[in-house]
Each structure stands twice: as C-alpha cells, then as structure tokens.
N, C-alpha and C. Protein backbone atom coordinates (compact mmCIF):
# COMPACT_ATOMS: atom_id res chain seq x y z
N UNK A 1 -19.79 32.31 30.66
CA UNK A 1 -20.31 32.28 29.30
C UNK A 1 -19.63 31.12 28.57
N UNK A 2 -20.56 29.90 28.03
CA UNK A 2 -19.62 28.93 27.20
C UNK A 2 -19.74 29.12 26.15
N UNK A 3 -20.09 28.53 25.02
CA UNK A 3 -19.74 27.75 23.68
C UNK A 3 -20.79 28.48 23.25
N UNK A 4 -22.14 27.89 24.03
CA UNK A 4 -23.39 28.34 23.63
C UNK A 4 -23.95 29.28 23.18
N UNK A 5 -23.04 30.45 24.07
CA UNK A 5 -23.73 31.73 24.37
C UNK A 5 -22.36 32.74 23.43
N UNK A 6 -22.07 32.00 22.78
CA UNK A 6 -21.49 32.93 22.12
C UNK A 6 -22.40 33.41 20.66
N UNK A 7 -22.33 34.50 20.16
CA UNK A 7 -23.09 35.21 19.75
C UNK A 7 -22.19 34.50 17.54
N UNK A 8 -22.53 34.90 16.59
CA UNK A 8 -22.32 34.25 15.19
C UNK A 8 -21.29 35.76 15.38
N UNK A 9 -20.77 36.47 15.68
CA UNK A 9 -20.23 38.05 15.49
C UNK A 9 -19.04 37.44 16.59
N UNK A 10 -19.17 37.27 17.46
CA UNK A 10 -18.22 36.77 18.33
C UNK A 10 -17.66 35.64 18.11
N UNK A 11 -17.90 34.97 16.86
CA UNK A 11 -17.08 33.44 16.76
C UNK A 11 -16.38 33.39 15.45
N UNK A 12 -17.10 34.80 14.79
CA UNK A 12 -15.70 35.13 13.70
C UNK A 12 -15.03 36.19 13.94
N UNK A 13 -15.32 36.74 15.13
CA UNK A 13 -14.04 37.68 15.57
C UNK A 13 -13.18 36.25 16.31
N UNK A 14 -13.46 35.66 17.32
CA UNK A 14 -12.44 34.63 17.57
C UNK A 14 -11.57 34.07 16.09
N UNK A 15 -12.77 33.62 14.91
CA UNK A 15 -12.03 32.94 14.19
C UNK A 15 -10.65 33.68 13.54
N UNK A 16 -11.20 34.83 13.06
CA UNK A 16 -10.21 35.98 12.66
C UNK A 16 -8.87 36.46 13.36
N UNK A 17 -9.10 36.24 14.86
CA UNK A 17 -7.67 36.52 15.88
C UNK A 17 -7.16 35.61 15.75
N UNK A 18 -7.94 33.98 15.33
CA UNK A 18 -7.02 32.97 15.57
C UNK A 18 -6.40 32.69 13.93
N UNK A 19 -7.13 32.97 12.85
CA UNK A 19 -6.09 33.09 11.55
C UNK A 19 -4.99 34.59 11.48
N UNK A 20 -5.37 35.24 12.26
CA UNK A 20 -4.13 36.10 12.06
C UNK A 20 -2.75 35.58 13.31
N UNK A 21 -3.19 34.87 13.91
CA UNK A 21 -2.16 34.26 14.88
C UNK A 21 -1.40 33.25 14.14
N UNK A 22 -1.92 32.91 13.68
CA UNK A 22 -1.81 31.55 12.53
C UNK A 22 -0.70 32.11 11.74
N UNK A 23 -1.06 33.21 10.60
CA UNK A 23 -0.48 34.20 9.87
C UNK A 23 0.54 34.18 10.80
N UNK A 24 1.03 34.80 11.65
CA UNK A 24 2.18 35.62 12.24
C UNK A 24 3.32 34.27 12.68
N UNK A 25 2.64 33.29 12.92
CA UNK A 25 3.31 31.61 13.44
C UNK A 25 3.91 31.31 11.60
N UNK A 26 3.40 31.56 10.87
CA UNK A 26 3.70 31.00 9.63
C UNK A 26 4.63 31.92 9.42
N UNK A 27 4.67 33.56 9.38
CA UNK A 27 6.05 33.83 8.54
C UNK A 27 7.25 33.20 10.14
N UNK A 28 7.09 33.52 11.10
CA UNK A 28 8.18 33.02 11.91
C UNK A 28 8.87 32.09 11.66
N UNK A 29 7.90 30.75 11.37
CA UNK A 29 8.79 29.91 10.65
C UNK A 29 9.05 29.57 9.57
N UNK A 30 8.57 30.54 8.40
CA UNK A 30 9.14 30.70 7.03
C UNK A 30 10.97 31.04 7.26
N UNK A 31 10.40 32.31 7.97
CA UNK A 31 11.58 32.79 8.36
C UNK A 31 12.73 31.90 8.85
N UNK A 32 12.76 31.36 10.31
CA UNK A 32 13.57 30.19 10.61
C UNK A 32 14.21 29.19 9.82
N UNK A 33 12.96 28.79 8.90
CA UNK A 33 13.56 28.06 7.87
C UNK A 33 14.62 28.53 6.48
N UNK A 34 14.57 29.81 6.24
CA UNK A 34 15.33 30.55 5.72
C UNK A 34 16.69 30.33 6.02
N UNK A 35 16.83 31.16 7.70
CA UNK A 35 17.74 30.74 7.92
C UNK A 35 18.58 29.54 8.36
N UNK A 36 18.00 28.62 8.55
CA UNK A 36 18.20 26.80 8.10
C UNK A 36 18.70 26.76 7.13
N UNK A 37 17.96 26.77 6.28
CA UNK A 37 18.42 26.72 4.74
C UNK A 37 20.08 27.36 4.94
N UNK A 38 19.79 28.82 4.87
CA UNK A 38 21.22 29.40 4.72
C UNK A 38 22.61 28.73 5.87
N UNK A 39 22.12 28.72 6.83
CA UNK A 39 23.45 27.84 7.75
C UNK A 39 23.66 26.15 6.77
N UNK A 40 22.37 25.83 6.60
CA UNK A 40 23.33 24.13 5.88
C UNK A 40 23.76 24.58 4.81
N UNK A 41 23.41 25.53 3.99
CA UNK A 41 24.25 25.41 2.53
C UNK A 41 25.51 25.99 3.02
N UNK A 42 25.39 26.64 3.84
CA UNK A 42 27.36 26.95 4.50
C UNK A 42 28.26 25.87 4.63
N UNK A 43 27.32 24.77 5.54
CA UNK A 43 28.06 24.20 6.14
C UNK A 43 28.47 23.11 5.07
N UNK A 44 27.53 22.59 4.29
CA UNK A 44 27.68 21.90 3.26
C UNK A 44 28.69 22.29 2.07
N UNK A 45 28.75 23.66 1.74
CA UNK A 45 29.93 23.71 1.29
C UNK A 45 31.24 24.14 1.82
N UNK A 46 30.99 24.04 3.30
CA UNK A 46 32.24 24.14 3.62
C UNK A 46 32.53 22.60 3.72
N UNK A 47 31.93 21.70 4.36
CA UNK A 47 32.13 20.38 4.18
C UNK A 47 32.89 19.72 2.90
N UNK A 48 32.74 20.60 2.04
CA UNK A 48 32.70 20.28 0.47
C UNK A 48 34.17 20.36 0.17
N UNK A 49 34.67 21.53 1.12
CA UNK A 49 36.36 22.11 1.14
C UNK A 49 36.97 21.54 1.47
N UNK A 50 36.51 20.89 2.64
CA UNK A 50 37.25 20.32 3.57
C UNK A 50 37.61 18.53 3.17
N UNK A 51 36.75 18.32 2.60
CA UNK A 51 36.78 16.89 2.06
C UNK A 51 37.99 17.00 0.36
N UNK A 52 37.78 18.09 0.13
CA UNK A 52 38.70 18.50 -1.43
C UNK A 52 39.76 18.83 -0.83
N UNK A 53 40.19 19.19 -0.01
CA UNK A 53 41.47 19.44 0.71
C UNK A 53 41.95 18.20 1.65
N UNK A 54 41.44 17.49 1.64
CA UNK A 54 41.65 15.97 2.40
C UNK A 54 42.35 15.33 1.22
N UNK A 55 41.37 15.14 0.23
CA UNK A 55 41.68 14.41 -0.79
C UNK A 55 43.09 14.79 -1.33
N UNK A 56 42.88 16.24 -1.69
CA UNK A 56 44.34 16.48 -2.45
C UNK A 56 45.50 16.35 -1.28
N UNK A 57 45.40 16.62 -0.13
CA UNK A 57 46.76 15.73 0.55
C UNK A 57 46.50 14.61 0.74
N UNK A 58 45.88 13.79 0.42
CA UNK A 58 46.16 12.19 0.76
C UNK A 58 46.67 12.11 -0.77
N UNK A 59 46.34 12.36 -2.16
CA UNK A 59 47.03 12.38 -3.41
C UNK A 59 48.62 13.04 -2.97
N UNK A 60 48.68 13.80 -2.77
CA UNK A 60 50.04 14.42 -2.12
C UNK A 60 51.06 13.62 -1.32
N UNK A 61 50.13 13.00 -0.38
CA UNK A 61 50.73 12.21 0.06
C UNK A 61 51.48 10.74 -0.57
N UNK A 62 50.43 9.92 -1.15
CA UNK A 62 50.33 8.69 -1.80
C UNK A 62 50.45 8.78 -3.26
N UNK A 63 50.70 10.11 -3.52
CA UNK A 63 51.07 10.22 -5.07
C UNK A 63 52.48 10.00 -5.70
C-alpha cells in the first residue's frame, strides 16, 4: 500500500501520531534545557567565587 492508497482518515491519523510525537520531543527538550540552564548558572557562579577569591589573594598578596 503506498502514498496513493492511503485513505483522507488515514493521513490525519498519521498526521496526529506524528504531532503528538512532536509534542513529547518538545517537552524532552524543554526539559534538558532546563536543566542546562540550571548546571551553567552553577557553574557560572561558582566561577564567579573562584575568580573573587583569586583576586582577594593576589590583593593579599601584592597589597
């Protein structure tokens, strides 16, 4: 059975499985990106510490 012989009932049930597949691919990577988000703002402010604690011993040092 190809392309042809598909029936107008059978090509919006395809269309429909393939937007709810769609749907389910989109929160996954809503999601993922969430947690993206949340690991760089960690790391970024831990970066943030670590560079403020550099600084104040090199002032410590050279002060």
């Amino acid at each position: 059975m190809g392309p042809a012989d598909l029936t107008l009932g059978a090509v919006l049930v395809l269309l429909e499985t393939r937007e709810q597949q769609m749907a389910a691919e989109q929160e996954t990577v809503r999601a993922q990106i969430a947690e993206l988000s949340a690991r760089l703002a960690g790391l970024e402010q831990e970066a943030t510490s670590v560079t403020t604690t550099r600084e104040t011993l090199l002032v410590g040092v050279h002060g």
